[in-house]
C-alpha atoms as a PDB file:
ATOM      1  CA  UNK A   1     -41.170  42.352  63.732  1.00  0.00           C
ATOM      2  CA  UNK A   2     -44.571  40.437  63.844  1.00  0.00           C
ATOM      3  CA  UNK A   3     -47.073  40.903  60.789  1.00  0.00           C
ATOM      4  CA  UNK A   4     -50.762  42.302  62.724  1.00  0.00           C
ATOM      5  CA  UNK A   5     -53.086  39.399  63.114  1.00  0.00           C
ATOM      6  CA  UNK A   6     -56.039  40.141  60.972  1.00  0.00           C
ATOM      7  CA  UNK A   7     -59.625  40.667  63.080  1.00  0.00           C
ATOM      8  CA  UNK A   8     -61.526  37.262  61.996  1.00  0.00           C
ATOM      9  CA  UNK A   9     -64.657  39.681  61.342  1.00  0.00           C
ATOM     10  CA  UNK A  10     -62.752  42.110  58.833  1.00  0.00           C
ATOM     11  CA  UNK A  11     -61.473  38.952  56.533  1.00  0.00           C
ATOM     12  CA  UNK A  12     -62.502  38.571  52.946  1.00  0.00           C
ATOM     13  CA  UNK A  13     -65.388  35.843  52.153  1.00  0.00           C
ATOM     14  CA  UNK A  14     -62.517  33.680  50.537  1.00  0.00           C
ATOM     15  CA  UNK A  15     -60.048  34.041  53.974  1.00  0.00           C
ATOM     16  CA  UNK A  16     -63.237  33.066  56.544  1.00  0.00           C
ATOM     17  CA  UNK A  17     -63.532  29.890  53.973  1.00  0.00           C
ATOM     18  CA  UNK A  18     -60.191  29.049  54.746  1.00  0.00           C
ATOM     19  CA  UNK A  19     -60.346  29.827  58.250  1.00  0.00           C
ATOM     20  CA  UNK A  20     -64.006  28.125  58.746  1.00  0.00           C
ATOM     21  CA  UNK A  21     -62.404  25.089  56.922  1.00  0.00           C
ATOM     22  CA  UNK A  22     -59.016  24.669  58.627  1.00  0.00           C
ATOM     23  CA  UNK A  23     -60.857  25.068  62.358  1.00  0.00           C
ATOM     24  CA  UNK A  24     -63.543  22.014  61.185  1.00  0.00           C
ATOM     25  CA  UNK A  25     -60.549  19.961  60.616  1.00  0.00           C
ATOM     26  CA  UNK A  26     -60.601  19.364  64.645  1.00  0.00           C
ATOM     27  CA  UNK A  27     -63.991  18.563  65.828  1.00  0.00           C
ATOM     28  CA  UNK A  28     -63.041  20.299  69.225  1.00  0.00           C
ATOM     29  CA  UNK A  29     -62.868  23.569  67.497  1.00  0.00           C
ATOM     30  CA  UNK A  30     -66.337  23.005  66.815  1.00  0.00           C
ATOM     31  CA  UNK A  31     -69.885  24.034  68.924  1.00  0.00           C
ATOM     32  CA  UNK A  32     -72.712  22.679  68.602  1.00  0.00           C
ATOM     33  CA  UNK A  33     -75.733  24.839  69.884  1.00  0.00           C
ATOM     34  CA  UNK A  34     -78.761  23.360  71.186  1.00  0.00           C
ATOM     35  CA  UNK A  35     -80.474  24.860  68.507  1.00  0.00           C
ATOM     36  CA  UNK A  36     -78.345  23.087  65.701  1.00  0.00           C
ATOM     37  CA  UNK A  37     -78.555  20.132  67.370  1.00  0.00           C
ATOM     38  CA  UNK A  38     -82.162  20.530  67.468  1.00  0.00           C
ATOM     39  CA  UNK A  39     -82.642  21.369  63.875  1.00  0.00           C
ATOM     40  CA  UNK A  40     -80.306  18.585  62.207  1.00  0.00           C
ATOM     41  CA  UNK A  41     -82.499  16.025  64.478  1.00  0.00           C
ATOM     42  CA  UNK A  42     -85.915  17.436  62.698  1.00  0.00           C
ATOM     43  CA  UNK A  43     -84.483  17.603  59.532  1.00  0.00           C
ATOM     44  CA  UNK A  44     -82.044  14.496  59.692  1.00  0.00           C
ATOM     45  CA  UNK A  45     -78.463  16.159  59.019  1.00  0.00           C
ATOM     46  CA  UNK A  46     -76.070  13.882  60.030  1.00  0.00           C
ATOM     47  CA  UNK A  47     -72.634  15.388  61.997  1.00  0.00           C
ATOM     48  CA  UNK A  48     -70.937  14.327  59.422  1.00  0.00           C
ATOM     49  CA  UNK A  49     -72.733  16.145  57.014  1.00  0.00           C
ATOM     50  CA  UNK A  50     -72.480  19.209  58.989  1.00  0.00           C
ATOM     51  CA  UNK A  51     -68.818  18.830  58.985  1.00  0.00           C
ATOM     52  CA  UNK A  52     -68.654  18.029  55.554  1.00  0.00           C
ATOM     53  CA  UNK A  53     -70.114  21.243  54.653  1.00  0.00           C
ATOM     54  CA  UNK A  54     -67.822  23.618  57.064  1.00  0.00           C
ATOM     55  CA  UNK A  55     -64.730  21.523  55.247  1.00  0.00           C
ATOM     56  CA  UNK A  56     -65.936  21.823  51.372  1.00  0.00           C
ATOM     57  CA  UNK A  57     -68.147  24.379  51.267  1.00  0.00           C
ATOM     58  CA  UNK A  58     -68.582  27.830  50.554  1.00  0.00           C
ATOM     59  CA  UNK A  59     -69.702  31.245  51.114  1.00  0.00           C
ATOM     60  CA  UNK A  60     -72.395  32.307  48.547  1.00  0.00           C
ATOM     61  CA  UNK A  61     -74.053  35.087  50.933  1.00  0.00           C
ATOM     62  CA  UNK A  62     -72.572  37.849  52.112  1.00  0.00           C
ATOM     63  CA  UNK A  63     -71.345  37.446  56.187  1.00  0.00           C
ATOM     64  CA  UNK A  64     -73.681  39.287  58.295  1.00  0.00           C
ATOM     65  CA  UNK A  65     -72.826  40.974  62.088  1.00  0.00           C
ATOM     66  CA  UNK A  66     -74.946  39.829  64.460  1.00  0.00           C
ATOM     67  CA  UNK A  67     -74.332  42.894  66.646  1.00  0.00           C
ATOM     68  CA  UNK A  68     -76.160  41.407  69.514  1.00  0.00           C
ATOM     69  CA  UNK A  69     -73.449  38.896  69.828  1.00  0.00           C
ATOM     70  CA  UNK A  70     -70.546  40.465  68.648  1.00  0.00           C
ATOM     71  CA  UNK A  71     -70.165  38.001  65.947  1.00  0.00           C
ATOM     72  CA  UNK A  72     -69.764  37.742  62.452  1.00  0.00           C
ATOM     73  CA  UNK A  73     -72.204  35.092  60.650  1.00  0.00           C
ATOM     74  CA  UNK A  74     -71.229  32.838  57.288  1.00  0.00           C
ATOM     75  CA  UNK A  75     -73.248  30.406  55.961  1.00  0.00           C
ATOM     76  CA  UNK A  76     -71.108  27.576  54.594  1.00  0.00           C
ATOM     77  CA  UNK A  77     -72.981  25.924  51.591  1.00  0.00           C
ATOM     78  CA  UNK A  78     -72.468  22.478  49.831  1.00  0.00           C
ATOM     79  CA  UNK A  79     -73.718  19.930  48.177  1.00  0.00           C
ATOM     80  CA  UNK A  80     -73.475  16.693  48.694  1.00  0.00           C
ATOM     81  CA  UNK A  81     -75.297  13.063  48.245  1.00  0.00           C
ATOM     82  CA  UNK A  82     -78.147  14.840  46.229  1.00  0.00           C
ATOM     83  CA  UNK A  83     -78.777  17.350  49.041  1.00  0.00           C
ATOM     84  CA  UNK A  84     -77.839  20.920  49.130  1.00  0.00           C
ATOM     85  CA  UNK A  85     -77.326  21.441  52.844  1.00  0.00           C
ATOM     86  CA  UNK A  86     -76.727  25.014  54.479  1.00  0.00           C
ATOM     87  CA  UNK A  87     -74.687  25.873  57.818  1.00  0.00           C
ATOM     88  CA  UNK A  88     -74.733  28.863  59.953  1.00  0.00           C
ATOM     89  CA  UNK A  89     -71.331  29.607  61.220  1.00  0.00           C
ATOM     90  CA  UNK A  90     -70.579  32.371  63.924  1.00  0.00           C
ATOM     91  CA  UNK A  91     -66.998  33.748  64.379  1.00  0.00           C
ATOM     92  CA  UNK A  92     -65.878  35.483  67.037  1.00  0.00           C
ATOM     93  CA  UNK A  93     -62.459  37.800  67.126  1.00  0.00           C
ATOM     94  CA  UNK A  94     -62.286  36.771  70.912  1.00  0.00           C
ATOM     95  CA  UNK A  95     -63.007  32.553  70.799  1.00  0.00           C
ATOM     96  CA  UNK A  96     -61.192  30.551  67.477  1.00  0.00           C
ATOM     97  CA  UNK A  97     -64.314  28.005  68.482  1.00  0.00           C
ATOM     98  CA  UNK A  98     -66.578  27.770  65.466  1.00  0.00           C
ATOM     99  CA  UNK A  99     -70.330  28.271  66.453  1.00  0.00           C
ATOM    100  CA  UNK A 100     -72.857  26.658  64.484  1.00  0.00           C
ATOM    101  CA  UNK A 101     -76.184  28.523  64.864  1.00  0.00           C
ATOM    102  CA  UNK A 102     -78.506  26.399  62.195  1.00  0.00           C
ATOM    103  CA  UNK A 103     -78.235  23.799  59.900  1.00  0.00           C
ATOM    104  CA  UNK A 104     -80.868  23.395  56.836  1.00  0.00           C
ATOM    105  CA  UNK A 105     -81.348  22.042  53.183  1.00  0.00           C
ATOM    106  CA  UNK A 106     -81.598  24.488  50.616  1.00  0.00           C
END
């Protein structure tokens, strides 16, 4: 008998960690919106930085539902190379694909 697979939007801040983390291993499990894209351009965050952050970071703020997308939001924080730099991570229970809404310094 099979243990339930937990909902990805029901884990605990410290299970979406491990979850955004192991995902960001593989680039493919990785998308990166036009928006994000557009963003780290104006405010020179580097892929690898963006990366960097989904594999060492963590979740300070409280995931929010975005409701409108049936999503659940995290915003992986680090800080690295003198830089505090912020991502916006949306997880879906239907796609494992990570979706990065924003990138920023904070």
């Amino acid at each position: 008998m099979t243990k339930p697979q937990i909902r990805r939007t029901q884990m605990s801040r410290s299970q979406l960690e491990k979850y955004i983390r192991s995902q960001s291993l593989d680039s493919q499990n990785v998308f990166f919106t036009a928006h994000v894209q557009q963003q780290m351009k104006a405010r020179h965050i580097t892929m690898a930085r963006v990366l960097s952050t989904l594999q060492l970071g963590r979740i300070k703020r409280t995931p929010e539902p975005n409701t409108m997308h049936g999503t659940l939001e995290c915003r992986m924080e680090h800080f690295s190379a003198g830089h505090n730099v912020a991502v916006i991570v949306a997880i879906s229970d239907d796609d494992p694909t990570l979706i990065l809404v924003t990138a920023m310094y904070t």
